[in-house]
Protein backbone atom coordinates (compact mmCIF):
# COMPACT_ATOMS: atom_id res chain seq x y z
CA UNK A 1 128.91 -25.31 114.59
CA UNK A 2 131.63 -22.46 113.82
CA UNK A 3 131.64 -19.41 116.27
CA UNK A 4 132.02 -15.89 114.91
CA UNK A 5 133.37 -12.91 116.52
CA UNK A 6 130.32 -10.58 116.70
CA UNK A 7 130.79 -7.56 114.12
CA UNK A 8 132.41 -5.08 115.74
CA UNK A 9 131.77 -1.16 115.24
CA UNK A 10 134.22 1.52 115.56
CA UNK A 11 132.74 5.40 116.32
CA UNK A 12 135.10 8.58 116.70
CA UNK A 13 134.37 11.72 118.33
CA UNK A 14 131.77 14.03 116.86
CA UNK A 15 132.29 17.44 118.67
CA UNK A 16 129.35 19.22 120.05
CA UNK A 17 127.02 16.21 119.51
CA UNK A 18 129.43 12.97 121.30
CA UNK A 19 132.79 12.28 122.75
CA UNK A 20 134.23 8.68 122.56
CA UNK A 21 137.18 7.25 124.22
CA UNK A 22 138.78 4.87 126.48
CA UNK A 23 139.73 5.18 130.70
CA UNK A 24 142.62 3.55 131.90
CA UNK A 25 141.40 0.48 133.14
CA UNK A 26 140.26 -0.28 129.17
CA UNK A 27 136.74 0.71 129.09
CA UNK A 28 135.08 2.08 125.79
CA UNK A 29 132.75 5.86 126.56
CA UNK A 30 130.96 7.50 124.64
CA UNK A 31 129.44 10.44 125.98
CA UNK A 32 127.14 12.89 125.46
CA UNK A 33 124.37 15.63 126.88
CA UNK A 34 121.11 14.15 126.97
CA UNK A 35 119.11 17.02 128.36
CA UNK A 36 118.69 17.48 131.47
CA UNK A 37 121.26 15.15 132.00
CA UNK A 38 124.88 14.12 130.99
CA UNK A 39 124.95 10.94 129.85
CA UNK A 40 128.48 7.99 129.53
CA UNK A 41 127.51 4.44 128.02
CA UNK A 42 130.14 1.93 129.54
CA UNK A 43 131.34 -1.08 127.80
CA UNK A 44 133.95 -3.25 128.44
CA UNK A 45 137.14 -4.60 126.71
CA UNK A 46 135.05 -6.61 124.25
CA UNK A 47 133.49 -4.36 123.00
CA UNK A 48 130.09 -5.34 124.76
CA UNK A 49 127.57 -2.55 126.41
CA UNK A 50 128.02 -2.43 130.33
CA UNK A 51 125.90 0.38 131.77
CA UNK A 52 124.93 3.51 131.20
CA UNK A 53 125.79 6.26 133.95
CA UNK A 54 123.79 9.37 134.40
CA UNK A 55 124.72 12.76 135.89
CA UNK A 56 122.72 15.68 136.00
CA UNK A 57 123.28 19.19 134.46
CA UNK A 58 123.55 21.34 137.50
CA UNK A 59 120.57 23.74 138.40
CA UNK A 60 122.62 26.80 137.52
CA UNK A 61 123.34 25.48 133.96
CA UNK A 62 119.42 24.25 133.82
CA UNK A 63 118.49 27.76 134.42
CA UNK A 64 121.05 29.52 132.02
CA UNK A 65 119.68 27.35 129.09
CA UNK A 66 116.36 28.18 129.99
CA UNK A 67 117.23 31.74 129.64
CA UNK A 68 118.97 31.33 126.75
CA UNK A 69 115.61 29.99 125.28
CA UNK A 70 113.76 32.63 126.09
CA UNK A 71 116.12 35.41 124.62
CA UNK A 72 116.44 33.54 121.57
CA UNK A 73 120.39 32.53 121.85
CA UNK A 74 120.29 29.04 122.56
CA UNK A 75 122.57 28.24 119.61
CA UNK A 76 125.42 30.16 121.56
CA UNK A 77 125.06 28.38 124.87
CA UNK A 78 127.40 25.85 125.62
CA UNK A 79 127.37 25.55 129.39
CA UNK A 80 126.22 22.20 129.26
CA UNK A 81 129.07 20.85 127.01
CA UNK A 82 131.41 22.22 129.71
CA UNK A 83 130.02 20.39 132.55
CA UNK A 84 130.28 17.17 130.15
CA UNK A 85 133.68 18.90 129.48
CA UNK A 86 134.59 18.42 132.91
CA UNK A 87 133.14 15.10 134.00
CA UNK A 88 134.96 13.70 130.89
CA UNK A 89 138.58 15.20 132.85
CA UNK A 90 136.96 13.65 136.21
CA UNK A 91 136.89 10.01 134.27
CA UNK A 92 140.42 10.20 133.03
CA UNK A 93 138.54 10.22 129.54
CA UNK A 94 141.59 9.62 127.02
CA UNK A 95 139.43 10.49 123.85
CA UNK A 96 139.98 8.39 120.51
CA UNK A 97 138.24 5.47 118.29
CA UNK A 98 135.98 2.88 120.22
CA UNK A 99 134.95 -0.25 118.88
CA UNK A 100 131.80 -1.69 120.04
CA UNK A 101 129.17 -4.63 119.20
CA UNK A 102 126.13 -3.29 118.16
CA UNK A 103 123.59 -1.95 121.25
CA UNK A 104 120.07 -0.49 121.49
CA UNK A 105 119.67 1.65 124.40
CA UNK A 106 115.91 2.77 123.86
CA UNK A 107 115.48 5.07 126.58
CA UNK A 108 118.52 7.49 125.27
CA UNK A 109 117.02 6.73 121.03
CA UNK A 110 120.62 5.12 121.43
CA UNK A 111 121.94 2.68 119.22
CA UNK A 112 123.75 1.01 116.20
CA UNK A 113 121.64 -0.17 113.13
CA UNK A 114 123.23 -1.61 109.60
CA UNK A 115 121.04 0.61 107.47
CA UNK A 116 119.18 3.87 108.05
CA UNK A 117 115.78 3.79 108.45
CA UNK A 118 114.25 4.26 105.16
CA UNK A 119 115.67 1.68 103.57
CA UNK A 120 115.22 -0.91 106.49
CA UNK A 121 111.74 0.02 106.24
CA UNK A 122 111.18 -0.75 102.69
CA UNK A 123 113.22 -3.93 102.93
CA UNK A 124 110.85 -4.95 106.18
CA UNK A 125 107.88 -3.77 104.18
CA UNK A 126 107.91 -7.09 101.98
CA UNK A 127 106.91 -4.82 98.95
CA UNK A 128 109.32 -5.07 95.67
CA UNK A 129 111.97 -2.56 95.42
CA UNK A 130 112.32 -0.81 92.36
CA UNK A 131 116.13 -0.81 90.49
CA UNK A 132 116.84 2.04 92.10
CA UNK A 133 116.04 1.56 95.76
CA UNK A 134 118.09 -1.43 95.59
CA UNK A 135 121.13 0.26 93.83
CA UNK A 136 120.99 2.60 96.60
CA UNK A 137 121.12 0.17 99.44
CA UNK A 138 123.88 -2.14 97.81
CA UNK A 139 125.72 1.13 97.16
CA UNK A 140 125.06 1.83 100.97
CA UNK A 141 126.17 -1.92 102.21
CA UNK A 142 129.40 -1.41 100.18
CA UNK A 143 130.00 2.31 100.40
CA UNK A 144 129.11 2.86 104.04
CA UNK A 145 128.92 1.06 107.01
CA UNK A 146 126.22 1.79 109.67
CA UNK A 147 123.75 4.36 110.82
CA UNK A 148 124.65 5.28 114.67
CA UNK A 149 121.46 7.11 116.29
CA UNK A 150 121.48 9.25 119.11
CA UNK A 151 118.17 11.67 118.55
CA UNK A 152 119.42 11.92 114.71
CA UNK A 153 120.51 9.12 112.41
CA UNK A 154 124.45 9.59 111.48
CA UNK A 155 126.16 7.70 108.80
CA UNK A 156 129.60 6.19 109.60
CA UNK A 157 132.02 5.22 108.13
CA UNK A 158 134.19 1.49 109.30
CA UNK A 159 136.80 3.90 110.85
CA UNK A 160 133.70 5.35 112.62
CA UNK A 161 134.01 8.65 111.05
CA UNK A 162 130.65 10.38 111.15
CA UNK A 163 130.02 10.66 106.90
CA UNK A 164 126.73 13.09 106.98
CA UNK A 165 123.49 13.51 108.91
């Protein structure tokens, strides 16, 4: 029996939706806001998921974004981005490139799937793919690499640049 390395998947900073990057002792971050919370998924030198930590968005910020809401300007809040902002600095955050094995963290819609969801759907669906369909997903396997979700599906690329939306 021959042992594999498990693929490994490499994501780069998206600013204002995630920040990845590595603390001193070697761990892999990627962090984000997950309202009403701040949210860093831990994993270790391999590559391999260790933990997600959680940290509230202060009260003050909580309350600012609700008003924001209600006068209509939420897209110009950004509060919440500082306070991630910050506990990034707190972490020693060094941002750049992680590379990770492939993780499902349900409870964030977190994780790492080799196709988006349309076309894993037909291919699960057991029905026969027209020429086209199938073009498209070949031209996805060979083109593209993964789909990274966190609330929306993003296409990467191998050097785990985000590609489109």
């Amino acid at each position: 029996m021959e042992i594999t390395d498990p693929r490994i998947y490499r994501i780069q900073s998206e600013p204002c939706h995630f920040y990845t990057g590595h603390l001193k002792d070697g761990t892999s971050v990627f962090m984000s806001v997950f309202y009403p919370n701040l949210v860093a998924v831990l994993f270790d030198t391999e590559g391999r998921l260790i933990k997600p930590v959680i940290r509230d968005i202060s009260q003050m910020t909580q309350a600012a974004f609700r008003k924001a809401v209600e006068e209509k300007q939420w897209h110009l809040f950004h509060q919440d981005w500082e306070e991630l902002d910050d506990w990034a600095s707190e972490l020693g955050l060094i941002d750049g490139v992680i590379a990770v094995q492939k993780f499902s963290l349900p409870e964030f819609n977190l994780r790492i799937q080799d196709l988006p969801s349309i076309y894993q759907e037909l291919l699960n669906s057991g029905e026969e793919l027209d020429e086209d369909t199938k073009e498209q997903i070949q031209y996805w396997q060979e083109e593209l690499d993964y789909v990274l979700v966190w609330g929306n599906e993003y296409d990467m690329n191998s050097a785990g640049e985000v590609v489109s939306t």
